[in-house]
C-alpha atoms as a PDB file:
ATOM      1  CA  UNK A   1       6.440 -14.137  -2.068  1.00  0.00           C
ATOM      2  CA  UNK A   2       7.625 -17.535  -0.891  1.00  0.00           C
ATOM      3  CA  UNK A   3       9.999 -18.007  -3.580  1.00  0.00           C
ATOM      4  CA  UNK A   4      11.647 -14.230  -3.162  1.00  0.00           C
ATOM      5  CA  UNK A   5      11.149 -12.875   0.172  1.00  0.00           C
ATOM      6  CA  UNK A   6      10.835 -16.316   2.108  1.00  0.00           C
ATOM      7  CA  UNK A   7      14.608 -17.190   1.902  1.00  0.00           C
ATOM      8  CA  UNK A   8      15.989 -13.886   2.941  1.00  0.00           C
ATOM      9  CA  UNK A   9      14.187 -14.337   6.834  1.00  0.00           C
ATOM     10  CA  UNK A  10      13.648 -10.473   7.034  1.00  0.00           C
ATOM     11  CA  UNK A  11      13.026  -8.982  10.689  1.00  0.00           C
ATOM     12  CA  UNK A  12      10.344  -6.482   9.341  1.00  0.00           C
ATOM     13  CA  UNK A  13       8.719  -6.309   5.934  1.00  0.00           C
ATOM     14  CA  UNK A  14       7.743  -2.766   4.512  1.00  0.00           C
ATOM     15  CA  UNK A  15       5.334  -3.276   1.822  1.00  0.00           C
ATOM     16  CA  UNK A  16       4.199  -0.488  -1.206  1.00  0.00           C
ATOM     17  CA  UNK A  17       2.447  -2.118  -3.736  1.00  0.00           C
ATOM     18  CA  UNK A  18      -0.838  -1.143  -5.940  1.00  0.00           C
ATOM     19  CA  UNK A  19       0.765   1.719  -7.551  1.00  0.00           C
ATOM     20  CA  UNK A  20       1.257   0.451 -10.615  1.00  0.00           C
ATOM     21  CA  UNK A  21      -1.866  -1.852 -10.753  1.00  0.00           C
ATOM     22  CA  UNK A  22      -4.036   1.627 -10.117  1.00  0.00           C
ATOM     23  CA  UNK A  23      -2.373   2.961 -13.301  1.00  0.00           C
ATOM     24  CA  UNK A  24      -3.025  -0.227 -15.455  1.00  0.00           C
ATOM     25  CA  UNK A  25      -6.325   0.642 -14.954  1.00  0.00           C
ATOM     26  CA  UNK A  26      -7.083  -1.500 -12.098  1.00  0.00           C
ATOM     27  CA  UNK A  27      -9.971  -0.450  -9.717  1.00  0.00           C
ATOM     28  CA  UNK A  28      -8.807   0.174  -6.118  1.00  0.00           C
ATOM     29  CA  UNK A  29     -11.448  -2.633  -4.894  1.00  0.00           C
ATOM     30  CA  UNK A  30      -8.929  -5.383  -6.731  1.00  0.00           C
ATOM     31  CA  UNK A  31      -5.816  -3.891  -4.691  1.00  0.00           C
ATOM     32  CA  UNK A  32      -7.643  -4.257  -1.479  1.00  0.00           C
ATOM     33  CA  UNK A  33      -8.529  -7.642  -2.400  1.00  0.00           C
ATOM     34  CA  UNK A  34      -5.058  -8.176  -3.428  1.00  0.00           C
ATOM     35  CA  UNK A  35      -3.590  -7.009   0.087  1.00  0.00           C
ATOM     36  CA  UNK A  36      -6.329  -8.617   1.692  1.00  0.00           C
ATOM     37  CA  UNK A  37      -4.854 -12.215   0.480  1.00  0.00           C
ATOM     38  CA  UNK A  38      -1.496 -10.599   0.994  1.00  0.00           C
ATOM     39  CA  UNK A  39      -1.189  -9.904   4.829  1.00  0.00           C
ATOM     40  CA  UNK A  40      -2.358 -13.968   5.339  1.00  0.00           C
ATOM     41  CA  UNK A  41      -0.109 -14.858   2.896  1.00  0.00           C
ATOM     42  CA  UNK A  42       2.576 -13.318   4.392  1.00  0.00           C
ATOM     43  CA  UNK A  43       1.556 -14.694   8.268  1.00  0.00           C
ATOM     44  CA  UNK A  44       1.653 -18.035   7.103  1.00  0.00           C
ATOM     45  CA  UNK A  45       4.980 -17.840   6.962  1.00  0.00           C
ATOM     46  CA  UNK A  46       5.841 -15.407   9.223  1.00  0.00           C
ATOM     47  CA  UNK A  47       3.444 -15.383  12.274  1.00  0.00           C
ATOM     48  CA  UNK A  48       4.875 -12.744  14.615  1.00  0.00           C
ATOM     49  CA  UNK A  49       6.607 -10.860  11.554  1.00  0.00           C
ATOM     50  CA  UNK A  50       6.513  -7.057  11.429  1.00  0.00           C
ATOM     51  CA  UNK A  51       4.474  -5.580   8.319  1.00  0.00           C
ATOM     52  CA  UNK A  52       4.423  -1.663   7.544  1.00  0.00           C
ATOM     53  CA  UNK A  53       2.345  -0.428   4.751  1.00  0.00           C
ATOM     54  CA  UNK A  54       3.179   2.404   3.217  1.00  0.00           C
ATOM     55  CA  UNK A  55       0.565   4.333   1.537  1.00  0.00           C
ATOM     56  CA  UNK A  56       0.489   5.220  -2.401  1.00  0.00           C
ATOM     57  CA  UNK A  57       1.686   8.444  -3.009  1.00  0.00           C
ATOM     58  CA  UNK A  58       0.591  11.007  -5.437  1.00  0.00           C
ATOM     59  CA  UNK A  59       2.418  11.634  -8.655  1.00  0.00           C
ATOM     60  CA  UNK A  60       2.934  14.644 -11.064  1.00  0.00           C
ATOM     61  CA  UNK A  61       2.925  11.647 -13.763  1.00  0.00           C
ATOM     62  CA  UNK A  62      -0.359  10.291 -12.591  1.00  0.00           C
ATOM     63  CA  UNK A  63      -2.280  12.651 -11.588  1.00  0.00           C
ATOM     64  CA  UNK A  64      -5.843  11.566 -13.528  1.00  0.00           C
ATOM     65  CA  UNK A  65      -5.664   8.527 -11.104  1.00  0.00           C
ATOM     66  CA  UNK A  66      -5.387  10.316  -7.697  1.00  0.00           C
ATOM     67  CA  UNK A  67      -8.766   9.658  -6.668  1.00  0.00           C
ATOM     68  CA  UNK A  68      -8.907   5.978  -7.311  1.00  0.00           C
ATOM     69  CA  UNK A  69      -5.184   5.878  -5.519  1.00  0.00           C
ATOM     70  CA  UNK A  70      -6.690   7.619  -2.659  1.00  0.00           C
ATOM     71  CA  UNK A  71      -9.533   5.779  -2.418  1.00  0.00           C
ATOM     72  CA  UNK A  72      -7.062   2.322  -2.349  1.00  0.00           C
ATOM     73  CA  UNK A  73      -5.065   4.193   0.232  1.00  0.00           C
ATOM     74  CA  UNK A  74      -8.290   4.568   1.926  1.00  0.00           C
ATOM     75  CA  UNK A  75      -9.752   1.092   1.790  1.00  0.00           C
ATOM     76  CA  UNK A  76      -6.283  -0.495   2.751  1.00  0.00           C
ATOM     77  CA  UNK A  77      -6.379   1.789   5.791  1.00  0.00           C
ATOM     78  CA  UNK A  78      -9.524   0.977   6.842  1.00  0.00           C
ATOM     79  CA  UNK A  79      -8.789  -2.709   6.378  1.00  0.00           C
ATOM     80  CA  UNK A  80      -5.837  -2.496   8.710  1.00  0.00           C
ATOM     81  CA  UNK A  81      -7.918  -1.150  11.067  1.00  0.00           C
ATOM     82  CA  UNK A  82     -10.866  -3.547  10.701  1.00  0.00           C
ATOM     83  CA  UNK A  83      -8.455  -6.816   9.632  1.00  0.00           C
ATOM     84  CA  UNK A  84      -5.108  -6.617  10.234  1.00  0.00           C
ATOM     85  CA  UNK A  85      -4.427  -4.743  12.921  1.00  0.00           C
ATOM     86  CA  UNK A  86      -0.545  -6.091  13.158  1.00  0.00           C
ATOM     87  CA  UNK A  87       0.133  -4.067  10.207  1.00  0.00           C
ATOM     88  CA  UNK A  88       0.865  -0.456  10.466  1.00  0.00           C
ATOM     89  CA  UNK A  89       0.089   1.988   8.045  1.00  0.00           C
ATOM     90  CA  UNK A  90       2.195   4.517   6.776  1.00  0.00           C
ATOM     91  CA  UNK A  91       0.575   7.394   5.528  1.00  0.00           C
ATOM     92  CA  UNK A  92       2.845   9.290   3.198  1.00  0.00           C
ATOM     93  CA  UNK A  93       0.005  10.979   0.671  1.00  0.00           C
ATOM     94  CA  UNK A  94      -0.276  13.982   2.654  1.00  0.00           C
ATOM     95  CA  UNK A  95       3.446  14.917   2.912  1.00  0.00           C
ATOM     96  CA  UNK A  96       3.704  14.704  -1.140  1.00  0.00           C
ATOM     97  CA  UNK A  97       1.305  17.302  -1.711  1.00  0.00           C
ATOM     98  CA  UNK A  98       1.675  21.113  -2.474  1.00  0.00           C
ATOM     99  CA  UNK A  99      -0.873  23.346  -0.612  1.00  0.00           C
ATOM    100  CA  UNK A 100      -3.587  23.237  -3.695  1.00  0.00           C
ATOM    101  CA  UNK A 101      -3.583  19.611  -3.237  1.00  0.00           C
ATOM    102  CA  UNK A 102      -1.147  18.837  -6.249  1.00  0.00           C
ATOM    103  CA  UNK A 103       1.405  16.246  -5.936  1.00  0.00           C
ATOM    104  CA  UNK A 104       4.786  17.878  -5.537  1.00  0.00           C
ATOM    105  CA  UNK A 105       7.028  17.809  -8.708  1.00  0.00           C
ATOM    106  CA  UNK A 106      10.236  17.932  -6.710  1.00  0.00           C
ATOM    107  CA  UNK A 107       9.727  14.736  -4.731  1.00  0.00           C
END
């Protein structure tokens, strides 16, 4: 963080991260532990900084890890509401999904 985002002095920072860590096989408990060193992280240098998080979204590719990347989706949320209320949280899981729940193969 410091070394990459730091020296750009962004107005807002959008964050989407965990994705990839879900499909490594990590368990959504380490991503929210992850964002919750994050968001301090991040308001040590930036105080009064915007933050936006956007949720994961589902994937035709990864589709045998939807629960645990709802259930991150759902801890994170919760957390902004409980922790960091600063942060807003974009929910984008619900607008990738087909009517049978399936994750859209044309997004």
């Amino acid at each position: 963080f410091k070394r990459i985002i730091y020296p750009l002095e962004p107005s807002i920072l959008v964050i989407y991260a965990g994705e990839n860590d879900i499909a490594d096989g990590q368990p959504a408990i380490v991503v929210q532990s992850i964002f919750r060193q994050l968001i301090p992280a991040i308001r040590h240098f930036y105080p009064n900084m915007p933050i936006a998080y956007i949720s994961l979204k589902p994937s035709p590719s990864r589709v045998s890890k939807m629960g645990q990347m709802n259930d991150t989706n759902n801890r994170i949320r919760n957390d902004i509401v409980l922790l960091f209320r600063e942060v807003t949280f974009i929910d984008i899981w619900p607008d990738m999904l087909l009517p049978n729940g399936q994750p859209n193969p044309d997004l």
